[in-house]
C-alpha atoms as a PDB file:
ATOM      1  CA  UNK A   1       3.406   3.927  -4.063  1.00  0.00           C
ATOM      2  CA  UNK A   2       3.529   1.752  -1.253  1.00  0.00           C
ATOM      3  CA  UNK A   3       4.304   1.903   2.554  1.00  0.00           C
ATOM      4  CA  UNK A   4       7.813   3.039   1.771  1.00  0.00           C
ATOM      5  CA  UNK A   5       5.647   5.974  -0.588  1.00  0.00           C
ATOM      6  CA  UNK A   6       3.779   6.944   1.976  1.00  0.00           C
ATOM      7  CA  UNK A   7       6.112   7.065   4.834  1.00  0.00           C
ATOM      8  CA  UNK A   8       8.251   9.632   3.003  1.00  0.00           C
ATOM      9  CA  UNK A   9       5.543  11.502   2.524  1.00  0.00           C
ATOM     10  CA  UNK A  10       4.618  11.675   5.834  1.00  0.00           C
ATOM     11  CA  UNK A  11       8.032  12.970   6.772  1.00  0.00           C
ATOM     12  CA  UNK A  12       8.997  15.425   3.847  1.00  0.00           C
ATOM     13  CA  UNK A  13       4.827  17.039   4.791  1.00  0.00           C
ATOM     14  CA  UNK A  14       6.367  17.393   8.524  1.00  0.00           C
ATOM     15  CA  UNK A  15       9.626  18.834   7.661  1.00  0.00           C
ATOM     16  CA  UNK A  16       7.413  21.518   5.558  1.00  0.00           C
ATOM     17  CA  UNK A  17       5.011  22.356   8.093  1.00  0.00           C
ATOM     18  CA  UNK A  18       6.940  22.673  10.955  1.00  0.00           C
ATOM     19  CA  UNK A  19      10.463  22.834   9.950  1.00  0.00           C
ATOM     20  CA  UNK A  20      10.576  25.426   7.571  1.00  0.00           C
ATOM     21  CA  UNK A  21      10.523  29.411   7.653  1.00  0.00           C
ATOM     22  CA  UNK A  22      11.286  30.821   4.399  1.00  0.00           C
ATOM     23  CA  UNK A  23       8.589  32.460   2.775  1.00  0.00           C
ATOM     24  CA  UNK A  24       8.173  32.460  -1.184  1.00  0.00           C
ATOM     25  CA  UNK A  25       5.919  34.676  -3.045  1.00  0.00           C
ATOM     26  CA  UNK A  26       2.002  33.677  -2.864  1.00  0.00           C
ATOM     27  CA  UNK A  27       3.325  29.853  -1.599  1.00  0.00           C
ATOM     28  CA  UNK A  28       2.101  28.544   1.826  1.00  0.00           C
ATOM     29  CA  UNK A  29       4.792  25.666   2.712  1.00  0.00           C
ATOM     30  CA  UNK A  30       2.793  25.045   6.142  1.00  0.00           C
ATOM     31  CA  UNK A  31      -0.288  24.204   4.005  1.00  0.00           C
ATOM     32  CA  UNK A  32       2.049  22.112   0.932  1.00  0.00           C
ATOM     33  CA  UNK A  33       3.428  20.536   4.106  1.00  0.00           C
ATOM     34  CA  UNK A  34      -0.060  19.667   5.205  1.00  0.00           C
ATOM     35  CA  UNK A  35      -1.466  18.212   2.047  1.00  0.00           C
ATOM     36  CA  UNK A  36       1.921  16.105   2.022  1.00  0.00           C
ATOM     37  CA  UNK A  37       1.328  14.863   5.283  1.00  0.00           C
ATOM     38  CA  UNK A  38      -2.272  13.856   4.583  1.00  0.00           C
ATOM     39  CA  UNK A  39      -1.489  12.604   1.612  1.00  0.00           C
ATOM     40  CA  UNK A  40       1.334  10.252   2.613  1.00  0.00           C
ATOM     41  CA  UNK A  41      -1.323   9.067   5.549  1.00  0.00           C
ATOM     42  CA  UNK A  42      -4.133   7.884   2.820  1.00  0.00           C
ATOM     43  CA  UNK A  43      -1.366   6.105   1.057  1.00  0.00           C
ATOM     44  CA  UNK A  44       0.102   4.211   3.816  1.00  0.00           C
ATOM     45  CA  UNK A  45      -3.906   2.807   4.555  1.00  0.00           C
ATOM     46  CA  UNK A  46      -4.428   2.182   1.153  1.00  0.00           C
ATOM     47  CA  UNK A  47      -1.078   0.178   1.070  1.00  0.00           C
ATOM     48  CA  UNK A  48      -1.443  -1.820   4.208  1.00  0.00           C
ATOM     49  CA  UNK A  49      -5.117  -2.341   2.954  1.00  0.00           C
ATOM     50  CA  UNK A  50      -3.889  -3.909  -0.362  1.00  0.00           C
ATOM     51  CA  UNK A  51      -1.050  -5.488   1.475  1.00  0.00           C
ATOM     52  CA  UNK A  52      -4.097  -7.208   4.153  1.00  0.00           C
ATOM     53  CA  UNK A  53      -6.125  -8.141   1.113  1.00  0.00           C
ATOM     54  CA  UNK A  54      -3.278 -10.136  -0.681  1.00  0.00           C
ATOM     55  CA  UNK A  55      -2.267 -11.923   2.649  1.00  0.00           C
ATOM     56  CA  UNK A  56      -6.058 -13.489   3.197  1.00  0.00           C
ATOM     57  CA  UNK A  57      -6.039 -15.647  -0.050  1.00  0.00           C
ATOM     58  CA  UNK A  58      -6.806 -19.307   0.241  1.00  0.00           C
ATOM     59  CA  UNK A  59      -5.854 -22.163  -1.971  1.00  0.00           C
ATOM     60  CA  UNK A  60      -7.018 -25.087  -2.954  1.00  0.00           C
ATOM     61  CA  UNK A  61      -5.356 -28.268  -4.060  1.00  0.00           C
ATOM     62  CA  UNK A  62      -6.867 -31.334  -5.658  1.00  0.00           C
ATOM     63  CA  UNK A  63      -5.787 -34.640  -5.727  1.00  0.00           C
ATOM     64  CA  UNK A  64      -6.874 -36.919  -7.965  1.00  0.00           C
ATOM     65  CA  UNK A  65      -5.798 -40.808  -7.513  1.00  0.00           C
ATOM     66  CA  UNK A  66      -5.554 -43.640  -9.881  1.00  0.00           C
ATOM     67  CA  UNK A  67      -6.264 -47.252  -7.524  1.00  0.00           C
ATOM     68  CA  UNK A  68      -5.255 -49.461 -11.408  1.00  0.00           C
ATOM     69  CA  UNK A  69      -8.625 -51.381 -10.650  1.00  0.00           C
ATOM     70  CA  UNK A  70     -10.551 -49.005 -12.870  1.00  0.00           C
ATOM     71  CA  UNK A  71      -9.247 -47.091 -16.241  1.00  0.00           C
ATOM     72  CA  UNK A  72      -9.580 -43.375 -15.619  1.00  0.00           C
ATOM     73  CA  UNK A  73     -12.177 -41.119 -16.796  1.00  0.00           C
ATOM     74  CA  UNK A  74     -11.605 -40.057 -20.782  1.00  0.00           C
ATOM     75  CA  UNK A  75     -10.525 -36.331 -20.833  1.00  0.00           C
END
């Protein structure tokens, strides 16, 4: 689930909690709605975490050179 994920869940939690009136037997949609929202808010941190951690990788590229003056080291 990633940012996308998260997002919806954001927005399907809000439509439950404060968009909708029906009431079904022994089911709270303003507390579904709720845990939706909350959980589509831990999802979108944990994506844009893993999304920051990816972006701050470094590389490192070596170069080795061959003058002909001197054969190069055996393998």
């Amino acid at each position: 689930m990633g940012i996308g994920g998260g997002i919806a869940l954001i927005v399907i939690g809000a439509i439950l909690a404060f968009g909708v009136s029906d009431n079904i037997a022994n089911v709270d949609l303003t507390v579904i709605g709720y845990i939706c929202m909350g959980a589509g808010v831990l999802a979108l941190i944990l994506a844009l975490v893993l999304t920051n951690q990816r972006a701050n990788t470094s590389h490192r590229e070596v170069v080795e050179r061959y003058d002909g003056r001197t054969p190069p080291p055996a393998a």
